[in-house]
PDB file of N, CA and C in Angstrom:
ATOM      1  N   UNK A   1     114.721-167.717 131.750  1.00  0.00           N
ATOM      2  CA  UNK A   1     114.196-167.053 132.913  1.00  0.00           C
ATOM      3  C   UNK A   1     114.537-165.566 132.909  1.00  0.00           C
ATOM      4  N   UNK A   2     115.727-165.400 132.327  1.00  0.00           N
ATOM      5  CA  UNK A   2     116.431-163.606 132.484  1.00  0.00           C
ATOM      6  C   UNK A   2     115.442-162.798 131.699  1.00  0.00           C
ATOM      7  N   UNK A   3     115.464-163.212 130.498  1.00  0.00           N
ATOM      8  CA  UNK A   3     114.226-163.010 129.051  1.00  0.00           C
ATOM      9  C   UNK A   3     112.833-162.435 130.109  1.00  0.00           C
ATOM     10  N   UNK A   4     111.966-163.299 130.354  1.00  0.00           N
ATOM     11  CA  UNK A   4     111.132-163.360 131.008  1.00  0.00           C
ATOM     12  C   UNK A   4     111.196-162.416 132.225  1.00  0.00           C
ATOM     13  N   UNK A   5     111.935-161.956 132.918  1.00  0.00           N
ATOM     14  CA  UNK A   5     112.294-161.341 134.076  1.00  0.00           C
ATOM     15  C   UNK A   5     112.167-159.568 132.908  1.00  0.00           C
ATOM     16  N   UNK A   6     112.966-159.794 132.244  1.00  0.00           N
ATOM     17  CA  UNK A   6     113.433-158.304 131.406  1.00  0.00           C
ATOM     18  C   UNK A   6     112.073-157.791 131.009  1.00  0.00           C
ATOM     19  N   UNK A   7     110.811-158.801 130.566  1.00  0.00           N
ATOM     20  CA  UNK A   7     109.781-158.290 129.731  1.00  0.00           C
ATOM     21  C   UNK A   7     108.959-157.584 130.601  1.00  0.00           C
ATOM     22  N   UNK A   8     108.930-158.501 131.979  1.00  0.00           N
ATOM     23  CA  UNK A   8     107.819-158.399 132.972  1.00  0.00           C
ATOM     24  C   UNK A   8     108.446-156.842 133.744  1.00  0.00           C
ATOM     25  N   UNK A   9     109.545-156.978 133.641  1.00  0.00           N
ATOM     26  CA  UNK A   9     109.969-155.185 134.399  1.00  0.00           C
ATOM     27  C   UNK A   9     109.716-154.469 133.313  1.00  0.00           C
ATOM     28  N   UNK A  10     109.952-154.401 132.143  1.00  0.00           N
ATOM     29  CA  UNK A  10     109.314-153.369 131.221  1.00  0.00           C
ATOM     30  C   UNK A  10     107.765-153.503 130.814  1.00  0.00           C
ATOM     31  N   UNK A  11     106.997-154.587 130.877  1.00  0.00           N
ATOM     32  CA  UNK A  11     105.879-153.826 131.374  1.00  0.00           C
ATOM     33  C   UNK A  11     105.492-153.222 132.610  1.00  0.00           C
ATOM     34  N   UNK A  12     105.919-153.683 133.809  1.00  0.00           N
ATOM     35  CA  UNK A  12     105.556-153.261 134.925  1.00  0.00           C
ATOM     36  C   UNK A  12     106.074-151.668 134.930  1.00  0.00           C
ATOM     37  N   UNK A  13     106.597-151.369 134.487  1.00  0.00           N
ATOM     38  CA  UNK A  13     107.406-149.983 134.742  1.00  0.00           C
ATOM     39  C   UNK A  13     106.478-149.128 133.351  1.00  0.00           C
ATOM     40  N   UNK A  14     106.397-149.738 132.208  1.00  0.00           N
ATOM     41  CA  UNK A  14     105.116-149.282 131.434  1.00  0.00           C
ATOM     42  C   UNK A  14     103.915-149.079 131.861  1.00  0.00           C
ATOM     43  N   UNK A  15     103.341-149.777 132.912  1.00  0.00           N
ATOM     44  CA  UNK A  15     102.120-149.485 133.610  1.00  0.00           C
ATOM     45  C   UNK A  15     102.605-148.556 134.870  1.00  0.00           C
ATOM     46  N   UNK A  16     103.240-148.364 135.396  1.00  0.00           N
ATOM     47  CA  UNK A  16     103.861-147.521 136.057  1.00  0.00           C
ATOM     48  C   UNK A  16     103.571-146.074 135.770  1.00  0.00           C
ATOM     49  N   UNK A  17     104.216-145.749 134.353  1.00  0.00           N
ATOM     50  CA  UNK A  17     104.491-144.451 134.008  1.00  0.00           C
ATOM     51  C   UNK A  17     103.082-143.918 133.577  1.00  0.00           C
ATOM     52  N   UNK A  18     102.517-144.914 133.185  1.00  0.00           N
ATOM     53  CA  UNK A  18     101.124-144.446 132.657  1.00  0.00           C
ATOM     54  C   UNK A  18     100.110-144.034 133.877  1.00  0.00           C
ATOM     55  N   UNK A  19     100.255-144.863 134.625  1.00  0.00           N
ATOM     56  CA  UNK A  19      99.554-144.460 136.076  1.00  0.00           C
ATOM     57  C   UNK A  19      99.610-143.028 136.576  1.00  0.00           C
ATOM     58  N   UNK A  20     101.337-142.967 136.386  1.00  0.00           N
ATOM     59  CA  UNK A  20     101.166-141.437 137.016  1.00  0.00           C
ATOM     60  C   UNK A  20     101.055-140.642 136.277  1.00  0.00           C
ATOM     61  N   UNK A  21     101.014-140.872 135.289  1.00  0.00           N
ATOM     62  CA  UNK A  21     100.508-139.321 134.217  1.00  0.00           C
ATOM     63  C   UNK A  21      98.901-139.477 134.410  1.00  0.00           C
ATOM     64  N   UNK A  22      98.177-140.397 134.933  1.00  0.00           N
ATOM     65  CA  UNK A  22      96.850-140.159 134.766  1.00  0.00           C
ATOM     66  C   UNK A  22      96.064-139.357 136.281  1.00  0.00           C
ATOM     67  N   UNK A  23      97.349-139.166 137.237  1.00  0.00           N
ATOM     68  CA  UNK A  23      96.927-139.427 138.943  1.00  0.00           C
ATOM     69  C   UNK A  23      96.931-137.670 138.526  1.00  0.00           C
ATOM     70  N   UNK A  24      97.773-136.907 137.768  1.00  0.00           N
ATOM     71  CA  UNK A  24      98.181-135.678 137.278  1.00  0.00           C
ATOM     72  C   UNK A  24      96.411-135.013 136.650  1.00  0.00           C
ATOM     73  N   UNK A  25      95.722-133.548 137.237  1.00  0.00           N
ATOM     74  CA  UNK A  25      94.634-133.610 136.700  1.00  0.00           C
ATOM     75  C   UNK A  25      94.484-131.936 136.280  1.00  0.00           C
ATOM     76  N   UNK A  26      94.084-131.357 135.345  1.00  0.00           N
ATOM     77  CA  UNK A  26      93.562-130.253 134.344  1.00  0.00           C
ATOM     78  C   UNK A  26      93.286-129.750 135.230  1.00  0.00           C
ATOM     79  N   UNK A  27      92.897-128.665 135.625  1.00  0.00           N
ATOM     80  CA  UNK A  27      92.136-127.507 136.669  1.00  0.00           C
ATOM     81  C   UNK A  27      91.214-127.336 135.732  1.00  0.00           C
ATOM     82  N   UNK A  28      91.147-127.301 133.956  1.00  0.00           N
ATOM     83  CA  UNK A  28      89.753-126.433 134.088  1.00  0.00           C
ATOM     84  C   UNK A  28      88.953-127.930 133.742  1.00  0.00           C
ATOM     85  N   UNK A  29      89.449-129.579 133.422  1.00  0.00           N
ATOM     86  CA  UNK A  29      88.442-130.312 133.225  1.00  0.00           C
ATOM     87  C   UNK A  29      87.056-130.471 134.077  1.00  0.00           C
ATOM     88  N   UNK A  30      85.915-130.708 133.295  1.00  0.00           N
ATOM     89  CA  UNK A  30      84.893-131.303 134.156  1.00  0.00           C
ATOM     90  C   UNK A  30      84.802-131.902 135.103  1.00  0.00           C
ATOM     91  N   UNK A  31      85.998-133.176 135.035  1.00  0.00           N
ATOM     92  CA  UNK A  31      85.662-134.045 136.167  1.00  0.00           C
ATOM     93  C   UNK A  31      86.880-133.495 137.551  1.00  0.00           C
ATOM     94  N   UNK A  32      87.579-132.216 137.128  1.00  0.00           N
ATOM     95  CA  UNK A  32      88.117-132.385 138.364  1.00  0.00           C
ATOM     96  C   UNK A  32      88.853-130.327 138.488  1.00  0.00           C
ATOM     97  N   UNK A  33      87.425-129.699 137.993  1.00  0.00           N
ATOM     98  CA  UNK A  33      87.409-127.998 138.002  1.00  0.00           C
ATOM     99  C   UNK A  33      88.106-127.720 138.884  1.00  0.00           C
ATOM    100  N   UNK A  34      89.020-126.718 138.958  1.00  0.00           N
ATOM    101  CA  UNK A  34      89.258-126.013 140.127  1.00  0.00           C
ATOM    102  C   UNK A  34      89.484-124.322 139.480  1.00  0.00           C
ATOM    103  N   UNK A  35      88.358-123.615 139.876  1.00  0.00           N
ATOM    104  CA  UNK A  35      88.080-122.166 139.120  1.00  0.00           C
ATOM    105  C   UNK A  35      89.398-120.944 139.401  1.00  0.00           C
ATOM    106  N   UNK A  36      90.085-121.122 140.273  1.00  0.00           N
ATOM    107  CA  UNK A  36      91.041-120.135 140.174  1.00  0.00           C
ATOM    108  C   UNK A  36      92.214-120.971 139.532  1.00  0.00           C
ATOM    109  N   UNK A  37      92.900-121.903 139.621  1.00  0.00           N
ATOM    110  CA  UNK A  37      93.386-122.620 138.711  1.00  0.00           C
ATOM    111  C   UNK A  37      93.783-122.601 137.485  1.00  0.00           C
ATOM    112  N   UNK A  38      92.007-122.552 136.983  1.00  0.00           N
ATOM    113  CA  UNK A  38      91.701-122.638 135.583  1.00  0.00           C
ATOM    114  C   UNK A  38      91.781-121.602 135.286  1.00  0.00           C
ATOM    115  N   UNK A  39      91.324-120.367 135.654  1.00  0.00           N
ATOM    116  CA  UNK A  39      91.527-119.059 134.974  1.00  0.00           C
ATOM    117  C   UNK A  39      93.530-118.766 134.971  1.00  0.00           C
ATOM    118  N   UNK A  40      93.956-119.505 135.683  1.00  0.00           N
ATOM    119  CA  UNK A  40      95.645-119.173 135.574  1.00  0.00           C
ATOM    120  C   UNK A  40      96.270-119.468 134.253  1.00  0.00           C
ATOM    121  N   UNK A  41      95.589-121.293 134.336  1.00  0.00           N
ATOM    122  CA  UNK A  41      96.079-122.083 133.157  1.00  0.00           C
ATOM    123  C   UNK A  41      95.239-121.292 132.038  1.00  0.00           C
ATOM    124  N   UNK A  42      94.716-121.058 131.747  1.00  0.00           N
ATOM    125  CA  UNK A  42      93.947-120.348 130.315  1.00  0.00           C
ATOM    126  C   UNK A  42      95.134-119.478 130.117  1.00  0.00           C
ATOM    127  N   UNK A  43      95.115-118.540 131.073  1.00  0.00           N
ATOM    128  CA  UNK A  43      95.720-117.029 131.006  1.00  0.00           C
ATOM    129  C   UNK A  43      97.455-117.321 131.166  1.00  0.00           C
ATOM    130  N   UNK A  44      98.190-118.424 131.396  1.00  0.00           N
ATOM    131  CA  UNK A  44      98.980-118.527 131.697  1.00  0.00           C
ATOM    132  C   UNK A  44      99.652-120.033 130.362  1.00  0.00           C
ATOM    133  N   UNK A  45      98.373-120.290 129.764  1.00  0.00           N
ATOM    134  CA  UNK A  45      98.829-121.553 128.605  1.00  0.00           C
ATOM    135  C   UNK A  45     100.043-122.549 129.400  1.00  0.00           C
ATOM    136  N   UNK A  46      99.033-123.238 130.610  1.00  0.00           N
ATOM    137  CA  UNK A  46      99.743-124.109 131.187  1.00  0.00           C
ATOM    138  C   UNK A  46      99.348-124.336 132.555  1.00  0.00           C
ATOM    139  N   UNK A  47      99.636-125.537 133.363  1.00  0.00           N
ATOM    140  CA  UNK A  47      99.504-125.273 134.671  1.00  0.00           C
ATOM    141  C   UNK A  47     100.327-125.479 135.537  1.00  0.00           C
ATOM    142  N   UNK A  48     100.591-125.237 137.090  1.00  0.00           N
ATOM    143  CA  UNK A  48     101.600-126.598 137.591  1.00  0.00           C
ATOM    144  C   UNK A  48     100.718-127.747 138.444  1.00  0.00           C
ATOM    145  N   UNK A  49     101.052-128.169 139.164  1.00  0.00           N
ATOM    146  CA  UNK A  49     100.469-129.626 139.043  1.00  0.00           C
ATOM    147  C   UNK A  49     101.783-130.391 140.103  1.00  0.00           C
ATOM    148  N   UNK A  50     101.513-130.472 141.850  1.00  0.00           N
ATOM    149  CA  UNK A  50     102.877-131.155 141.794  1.00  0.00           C
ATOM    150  C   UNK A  50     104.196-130.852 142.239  1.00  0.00           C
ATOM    151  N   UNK A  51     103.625-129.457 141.542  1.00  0.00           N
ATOM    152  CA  UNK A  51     105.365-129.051 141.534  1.00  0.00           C
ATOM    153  C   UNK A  51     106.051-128.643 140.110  1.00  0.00           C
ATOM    154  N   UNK A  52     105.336-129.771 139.180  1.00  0.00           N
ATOM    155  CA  UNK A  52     105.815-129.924 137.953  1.00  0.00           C
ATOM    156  C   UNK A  52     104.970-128.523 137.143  1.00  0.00           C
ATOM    157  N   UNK A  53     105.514-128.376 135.777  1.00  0.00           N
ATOM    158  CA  UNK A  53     104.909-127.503 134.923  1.00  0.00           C
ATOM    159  C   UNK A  53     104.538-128.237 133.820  1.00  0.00           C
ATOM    160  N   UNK A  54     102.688-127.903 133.557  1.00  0.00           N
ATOM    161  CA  UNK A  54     102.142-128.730 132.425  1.00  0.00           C
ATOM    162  C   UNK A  54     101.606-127.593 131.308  1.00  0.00           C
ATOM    163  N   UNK A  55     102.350-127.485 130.163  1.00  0.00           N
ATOM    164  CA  UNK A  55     102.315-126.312 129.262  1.00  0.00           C
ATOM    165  C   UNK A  55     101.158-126.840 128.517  1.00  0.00           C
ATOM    166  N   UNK A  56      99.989-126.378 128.271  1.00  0.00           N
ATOM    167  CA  UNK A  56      98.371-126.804 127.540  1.00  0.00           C
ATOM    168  C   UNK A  56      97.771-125.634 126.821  1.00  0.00           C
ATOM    169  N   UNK A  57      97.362-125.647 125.616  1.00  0.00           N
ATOM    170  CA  UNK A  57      97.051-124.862 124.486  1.00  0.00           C
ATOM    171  C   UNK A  57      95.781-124.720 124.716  1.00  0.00           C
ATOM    172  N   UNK A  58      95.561-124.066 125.856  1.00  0.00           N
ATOM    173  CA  UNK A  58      93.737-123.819 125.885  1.00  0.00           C
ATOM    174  C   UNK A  58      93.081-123.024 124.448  1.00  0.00           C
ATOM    175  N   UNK A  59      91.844-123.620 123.482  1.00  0.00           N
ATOM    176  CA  UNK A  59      91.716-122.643 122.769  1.00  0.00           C
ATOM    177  C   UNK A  59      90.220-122.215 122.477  1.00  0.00           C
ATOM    178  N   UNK A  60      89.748-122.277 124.337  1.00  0.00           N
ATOM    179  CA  UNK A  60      88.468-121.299 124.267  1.00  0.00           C
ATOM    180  C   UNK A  60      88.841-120.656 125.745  1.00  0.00           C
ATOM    181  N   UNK A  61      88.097-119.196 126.225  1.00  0.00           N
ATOM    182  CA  UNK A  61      87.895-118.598 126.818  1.00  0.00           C
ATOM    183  C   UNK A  61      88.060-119.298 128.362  1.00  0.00           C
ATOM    184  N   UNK A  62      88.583-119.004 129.035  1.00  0.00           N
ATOM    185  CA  UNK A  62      88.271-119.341 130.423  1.00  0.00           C
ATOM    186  C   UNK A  62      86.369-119.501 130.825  1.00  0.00           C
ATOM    187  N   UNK A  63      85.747-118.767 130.209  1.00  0.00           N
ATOM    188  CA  UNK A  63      83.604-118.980 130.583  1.00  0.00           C
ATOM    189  C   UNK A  63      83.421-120.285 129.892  1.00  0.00           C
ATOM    190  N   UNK A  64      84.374-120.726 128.986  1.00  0.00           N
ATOM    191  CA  UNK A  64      83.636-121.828 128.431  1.00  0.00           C
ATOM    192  C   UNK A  64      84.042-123.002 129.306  1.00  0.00           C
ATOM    193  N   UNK A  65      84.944-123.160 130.141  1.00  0.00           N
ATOM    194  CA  UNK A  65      85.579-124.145 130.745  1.00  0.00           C
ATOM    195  C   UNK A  65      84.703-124.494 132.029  1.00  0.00           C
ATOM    196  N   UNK A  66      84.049-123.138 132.619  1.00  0.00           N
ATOM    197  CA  UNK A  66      83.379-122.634 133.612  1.00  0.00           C
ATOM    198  C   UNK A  66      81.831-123.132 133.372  1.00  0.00           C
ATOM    199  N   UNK A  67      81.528-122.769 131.791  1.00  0.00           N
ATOM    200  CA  UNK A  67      80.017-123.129 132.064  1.00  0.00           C
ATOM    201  C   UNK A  67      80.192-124.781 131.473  1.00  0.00           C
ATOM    202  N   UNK A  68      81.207-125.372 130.980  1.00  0.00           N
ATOM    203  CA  UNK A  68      81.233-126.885 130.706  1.00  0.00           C
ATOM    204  C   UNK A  68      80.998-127.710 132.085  1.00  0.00           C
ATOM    205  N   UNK A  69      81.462-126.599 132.789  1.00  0.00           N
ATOM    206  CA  UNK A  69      81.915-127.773 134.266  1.00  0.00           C
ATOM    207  C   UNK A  69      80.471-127.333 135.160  1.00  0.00           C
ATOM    208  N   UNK A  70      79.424-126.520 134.956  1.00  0.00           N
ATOM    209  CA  UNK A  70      78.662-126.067 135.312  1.00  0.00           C
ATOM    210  C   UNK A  70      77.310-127.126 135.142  1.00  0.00           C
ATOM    211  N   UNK A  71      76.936-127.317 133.222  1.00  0.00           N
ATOM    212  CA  UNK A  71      76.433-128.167 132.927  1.00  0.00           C
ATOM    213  C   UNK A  71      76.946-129.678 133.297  1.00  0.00           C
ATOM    214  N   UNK A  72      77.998-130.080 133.305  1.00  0.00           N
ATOM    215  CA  UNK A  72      78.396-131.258 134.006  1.00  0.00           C
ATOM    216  C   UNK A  72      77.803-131.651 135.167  1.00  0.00           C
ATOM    217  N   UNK A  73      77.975-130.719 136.287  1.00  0.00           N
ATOM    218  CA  UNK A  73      77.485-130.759 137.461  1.00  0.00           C
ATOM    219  C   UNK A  73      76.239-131.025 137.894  1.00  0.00           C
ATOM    220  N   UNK A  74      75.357-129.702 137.055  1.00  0.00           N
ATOM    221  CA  UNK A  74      74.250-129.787 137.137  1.00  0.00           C
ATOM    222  C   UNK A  74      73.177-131.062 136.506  1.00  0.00           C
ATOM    223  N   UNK A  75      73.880-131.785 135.359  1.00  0.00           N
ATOM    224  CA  UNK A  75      73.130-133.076 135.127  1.00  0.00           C
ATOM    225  C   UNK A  75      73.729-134.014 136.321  1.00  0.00           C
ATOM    226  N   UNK A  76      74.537-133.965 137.403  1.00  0.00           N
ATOM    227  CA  UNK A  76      74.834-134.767 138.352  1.00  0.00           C
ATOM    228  C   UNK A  76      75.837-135.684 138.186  1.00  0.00           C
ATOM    229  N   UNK A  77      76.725-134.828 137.389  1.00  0.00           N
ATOM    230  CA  UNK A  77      78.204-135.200 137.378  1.00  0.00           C
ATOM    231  C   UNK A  77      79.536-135.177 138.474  1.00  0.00           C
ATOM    232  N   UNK A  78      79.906-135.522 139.108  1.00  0.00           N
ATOM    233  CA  UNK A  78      81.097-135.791 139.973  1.00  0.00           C
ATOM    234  C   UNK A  78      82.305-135.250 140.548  1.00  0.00           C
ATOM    235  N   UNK A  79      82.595-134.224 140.383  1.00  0.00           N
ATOM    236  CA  UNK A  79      83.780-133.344 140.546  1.00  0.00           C
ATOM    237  C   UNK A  79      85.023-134.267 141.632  1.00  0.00           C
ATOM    238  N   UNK A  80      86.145-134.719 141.148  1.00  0.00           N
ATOM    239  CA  UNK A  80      87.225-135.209 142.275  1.00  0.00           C
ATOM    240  C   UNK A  80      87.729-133.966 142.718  1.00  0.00           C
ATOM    241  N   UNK A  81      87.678-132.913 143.775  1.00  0.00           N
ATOM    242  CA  UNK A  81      88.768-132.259 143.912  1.00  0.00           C
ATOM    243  C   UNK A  81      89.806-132.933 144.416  1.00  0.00           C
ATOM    244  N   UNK A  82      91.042-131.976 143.994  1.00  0.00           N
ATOM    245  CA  UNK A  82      92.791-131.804 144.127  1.00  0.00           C
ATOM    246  C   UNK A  82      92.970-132.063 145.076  1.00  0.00           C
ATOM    247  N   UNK A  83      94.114-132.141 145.707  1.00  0.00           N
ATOM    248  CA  UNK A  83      94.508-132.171 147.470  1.00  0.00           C
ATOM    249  C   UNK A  83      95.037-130.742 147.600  1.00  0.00           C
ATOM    250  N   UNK A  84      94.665-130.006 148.485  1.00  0.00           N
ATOM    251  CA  UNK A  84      95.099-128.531 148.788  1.00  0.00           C
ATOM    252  C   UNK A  84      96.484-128.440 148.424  1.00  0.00           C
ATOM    253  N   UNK A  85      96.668-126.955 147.705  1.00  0.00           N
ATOM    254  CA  UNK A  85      98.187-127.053 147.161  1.00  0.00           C
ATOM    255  C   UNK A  85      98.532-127.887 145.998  1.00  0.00           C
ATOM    256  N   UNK A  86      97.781-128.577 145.303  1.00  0.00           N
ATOM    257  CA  UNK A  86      98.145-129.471 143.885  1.00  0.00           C
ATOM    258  C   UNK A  86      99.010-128.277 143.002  1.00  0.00           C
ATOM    259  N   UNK A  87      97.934-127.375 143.003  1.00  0.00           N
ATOM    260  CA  UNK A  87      97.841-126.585 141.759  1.00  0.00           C
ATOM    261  C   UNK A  87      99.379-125.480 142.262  1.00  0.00           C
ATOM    262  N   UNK A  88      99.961-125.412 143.468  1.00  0.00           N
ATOM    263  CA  UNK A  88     100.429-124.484 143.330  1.00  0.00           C
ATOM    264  C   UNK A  88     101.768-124.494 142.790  1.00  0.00           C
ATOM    265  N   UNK A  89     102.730-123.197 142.247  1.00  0.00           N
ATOM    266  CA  UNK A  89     103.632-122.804 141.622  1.00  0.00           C
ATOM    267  C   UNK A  89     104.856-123.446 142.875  1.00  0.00           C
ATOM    268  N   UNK A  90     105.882-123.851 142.329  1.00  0.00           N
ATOM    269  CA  UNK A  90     106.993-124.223 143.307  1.00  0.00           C
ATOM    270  C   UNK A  90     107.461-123.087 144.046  1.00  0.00           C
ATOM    271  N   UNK A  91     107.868-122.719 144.850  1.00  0.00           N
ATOM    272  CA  UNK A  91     108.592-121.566 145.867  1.00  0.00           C
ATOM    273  C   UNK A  91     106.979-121.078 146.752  1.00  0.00           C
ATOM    274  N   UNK A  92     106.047-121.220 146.175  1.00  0.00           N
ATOM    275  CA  UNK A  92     104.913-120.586 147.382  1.00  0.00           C
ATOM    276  C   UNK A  92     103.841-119.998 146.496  1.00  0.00           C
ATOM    277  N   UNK A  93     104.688-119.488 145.079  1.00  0.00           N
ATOM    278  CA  UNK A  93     104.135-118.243 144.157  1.00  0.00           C
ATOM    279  C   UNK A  93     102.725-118.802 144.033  1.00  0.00           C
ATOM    280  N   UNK A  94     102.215-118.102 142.908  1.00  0.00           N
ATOM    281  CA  UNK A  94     100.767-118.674 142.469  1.00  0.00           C
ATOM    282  C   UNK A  94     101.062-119.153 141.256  1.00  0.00           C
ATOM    283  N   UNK A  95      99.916-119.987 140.506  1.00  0.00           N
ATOM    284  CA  UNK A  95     100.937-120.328 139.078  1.00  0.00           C
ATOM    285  C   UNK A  95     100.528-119.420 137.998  1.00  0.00           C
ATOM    286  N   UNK A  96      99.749-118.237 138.153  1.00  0.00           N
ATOM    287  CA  UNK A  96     100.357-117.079 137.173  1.00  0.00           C
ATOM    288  C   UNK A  96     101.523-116.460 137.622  1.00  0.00           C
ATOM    289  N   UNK A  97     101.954-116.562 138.861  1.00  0.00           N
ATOM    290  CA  UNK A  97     103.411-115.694 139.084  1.00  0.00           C
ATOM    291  C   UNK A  97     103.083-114.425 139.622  1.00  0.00           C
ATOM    292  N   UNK A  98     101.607-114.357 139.741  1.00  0.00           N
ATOM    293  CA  UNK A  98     101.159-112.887 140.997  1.00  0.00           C
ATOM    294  C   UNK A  98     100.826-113.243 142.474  1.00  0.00           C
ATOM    295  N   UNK A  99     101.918-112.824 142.830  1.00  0.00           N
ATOM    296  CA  UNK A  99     101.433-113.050 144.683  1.00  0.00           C
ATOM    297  C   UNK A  99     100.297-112.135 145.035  1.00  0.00           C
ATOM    298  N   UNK A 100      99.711-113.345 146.005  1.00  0.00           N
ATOM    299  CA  UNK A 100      98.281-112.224 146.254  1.00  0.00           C
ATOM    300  C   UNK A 100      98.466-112.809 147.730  1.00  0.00           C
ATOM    301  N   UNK A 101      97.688-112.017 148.048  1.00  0.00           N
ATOM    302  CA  UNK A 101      97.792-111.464 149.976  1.00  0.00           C
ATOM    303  C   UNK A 101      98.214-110.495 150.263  1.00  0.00           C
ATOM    304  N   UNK A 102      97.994-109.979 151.553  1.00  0.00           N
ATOM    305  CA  UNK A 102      99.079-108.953 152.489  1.00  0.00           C
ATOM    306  C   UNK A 102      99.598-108.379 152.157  1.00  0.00           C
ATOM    307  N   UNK A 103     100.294-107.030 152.666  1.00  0.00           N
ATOM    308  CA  UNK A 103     101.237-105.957 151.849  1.00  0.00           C
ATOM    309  C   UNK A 103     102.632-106.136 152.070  1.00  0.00           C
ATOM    310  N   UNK A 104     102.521-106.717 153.399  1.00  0.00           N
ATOM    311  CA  UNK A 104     104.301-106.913 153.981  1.00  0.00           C
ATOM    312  C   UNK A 104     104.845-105.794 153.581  1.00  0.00           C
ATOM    313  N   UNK A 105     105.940-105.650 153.808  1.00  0.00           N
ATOM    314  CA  UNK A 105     107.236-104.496 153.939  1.00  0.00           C
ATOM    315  C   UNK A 105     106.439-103.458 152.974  1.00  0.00           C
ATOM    316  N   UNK A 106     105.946-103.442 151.605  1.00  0.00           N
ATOM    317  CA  UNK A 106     105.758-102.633 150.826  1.00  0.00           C
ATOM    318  C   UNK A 106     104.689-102.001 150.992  1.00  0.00           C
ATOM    319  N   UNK A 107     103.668-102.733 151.556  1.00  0.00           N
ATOM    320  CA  UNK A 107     102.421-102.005 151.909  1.00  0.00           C
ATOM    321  C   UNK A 107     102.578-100.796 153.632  1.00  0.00           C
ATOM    322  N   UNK A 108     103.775-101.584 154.178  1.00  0.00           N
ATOM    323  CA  UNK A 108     103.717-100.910 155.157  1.00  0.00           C
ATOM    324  C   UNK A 108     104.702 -99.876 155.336  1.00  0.00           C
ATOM    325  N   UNK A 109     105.537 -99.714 153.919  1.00  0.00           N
ATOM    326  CA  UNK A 109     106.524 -98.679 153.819  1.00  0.00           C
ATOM    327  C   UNK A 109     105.766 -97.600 153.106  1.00  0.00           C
ATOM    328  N   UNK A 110     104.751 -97.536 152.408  1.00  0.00           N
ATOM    329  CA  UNK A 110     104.064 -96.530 151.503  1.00  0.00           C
ATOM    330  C   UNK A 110     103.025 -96.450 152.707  1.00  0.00           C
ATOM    331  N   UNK A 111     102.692 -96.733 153.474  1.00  0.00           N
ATOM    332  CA  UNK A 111     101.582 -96.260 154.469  1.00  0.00           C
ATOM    333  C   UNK A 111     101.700 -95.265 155.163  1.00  0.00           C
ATOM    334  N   UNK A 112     103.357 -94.945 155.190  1.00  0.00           N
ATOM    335  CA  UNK A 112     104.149 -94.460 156.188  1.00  0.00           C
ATOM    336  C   UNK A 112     104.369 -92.779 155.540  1.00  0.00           C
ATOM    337  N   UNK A 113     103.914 -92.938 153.901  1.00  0.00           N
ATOM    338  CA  UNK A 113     104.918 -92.031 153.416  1.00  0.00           C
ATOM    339  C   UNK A 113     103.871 -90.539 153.465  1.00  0.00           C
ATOM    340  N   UNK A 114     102.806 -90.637 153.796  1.00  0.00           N
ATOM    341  CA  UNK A 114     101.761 -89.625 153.640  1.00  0.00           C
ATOM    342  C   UNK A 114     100.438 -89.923 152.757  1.00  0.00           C
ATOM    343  N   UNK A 115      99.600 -88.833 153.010  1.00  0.00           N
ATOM    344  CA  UNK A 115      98.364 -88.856 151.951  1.00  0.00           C
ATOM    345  C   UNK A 115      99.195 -88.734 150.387  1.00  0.00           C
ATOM    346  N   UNK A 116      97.211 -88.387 149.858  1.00  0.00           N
ATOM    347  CA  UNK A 116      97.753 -88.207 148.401  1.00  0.00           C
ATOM    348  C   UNK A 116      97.928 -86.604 148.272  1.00  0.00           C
ATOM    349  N   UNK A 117      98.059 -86.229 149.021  1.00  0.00           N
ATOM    350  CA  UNK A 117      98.271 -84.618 149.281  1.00  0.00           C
ATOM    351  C   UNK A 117      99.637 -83.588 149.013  1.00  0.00           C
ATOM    352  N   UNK A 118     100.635 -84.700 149.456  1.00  0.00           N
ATOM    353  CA  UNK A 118     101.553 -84.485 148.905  1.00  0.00           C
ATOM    354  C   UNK A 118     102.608 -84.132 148.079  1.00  0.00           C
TER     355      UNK A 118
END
């Protein structure tokens, strides 16, 4: 019975692990694009995902990923999007590591300082 008990938790935990590496999804694939994403992971050889970091050897252009997922679509292919926030970098960042938005403190300390006249 122990035998039997040992096999059935190592497959169950084998189907397990495989599950969640598959729930995990590409930004620039066809079936599940996400265009700012994908231009990170190209430009960034990797994505996050999660939370986690997925390091991927893109080795065409960010347009080719763009017009793959384009023709996909357009023969009436399926797109799953992400759940908001999949894609992003842990702490808030973006996952190239350039904050974009607002100027906060810096935009509003150089506003202060004069023209370009100066």
């Amino acid at each position: 019975m122990k035998k039997s008990t040992k096999v059935t938790l190592t497959v169950v935990a084998a189907v397990g692990l495989a599950s969640c590496g598959r729930s995990r999804r590409d930004p620039c694939d066809q079936y599940s694009f996400d265009e700012m994403a994908c231009q990170d992971a190209v430009r960034s050889g990797g994505y996050y995902y999660g939370g986690s970091w997925y390091p991927m050897m893109y080795s065409n252009p960010y347009p080719y990923y763009y017009d793959h997922y384009r023709t996909y679509v357009s023969s009436g292919g399926r797109v799953v999007a992400s759940p908001a926030g999949s894609y992003a970098q842990p702490g808030g960042g973006s996952s190239s590591g350039v904050e974009r938005g607002g100027f906060g403190s810096t935009g509003a300390g150089h506003a202060s300082e004069g023209g370009a006249g100066e």
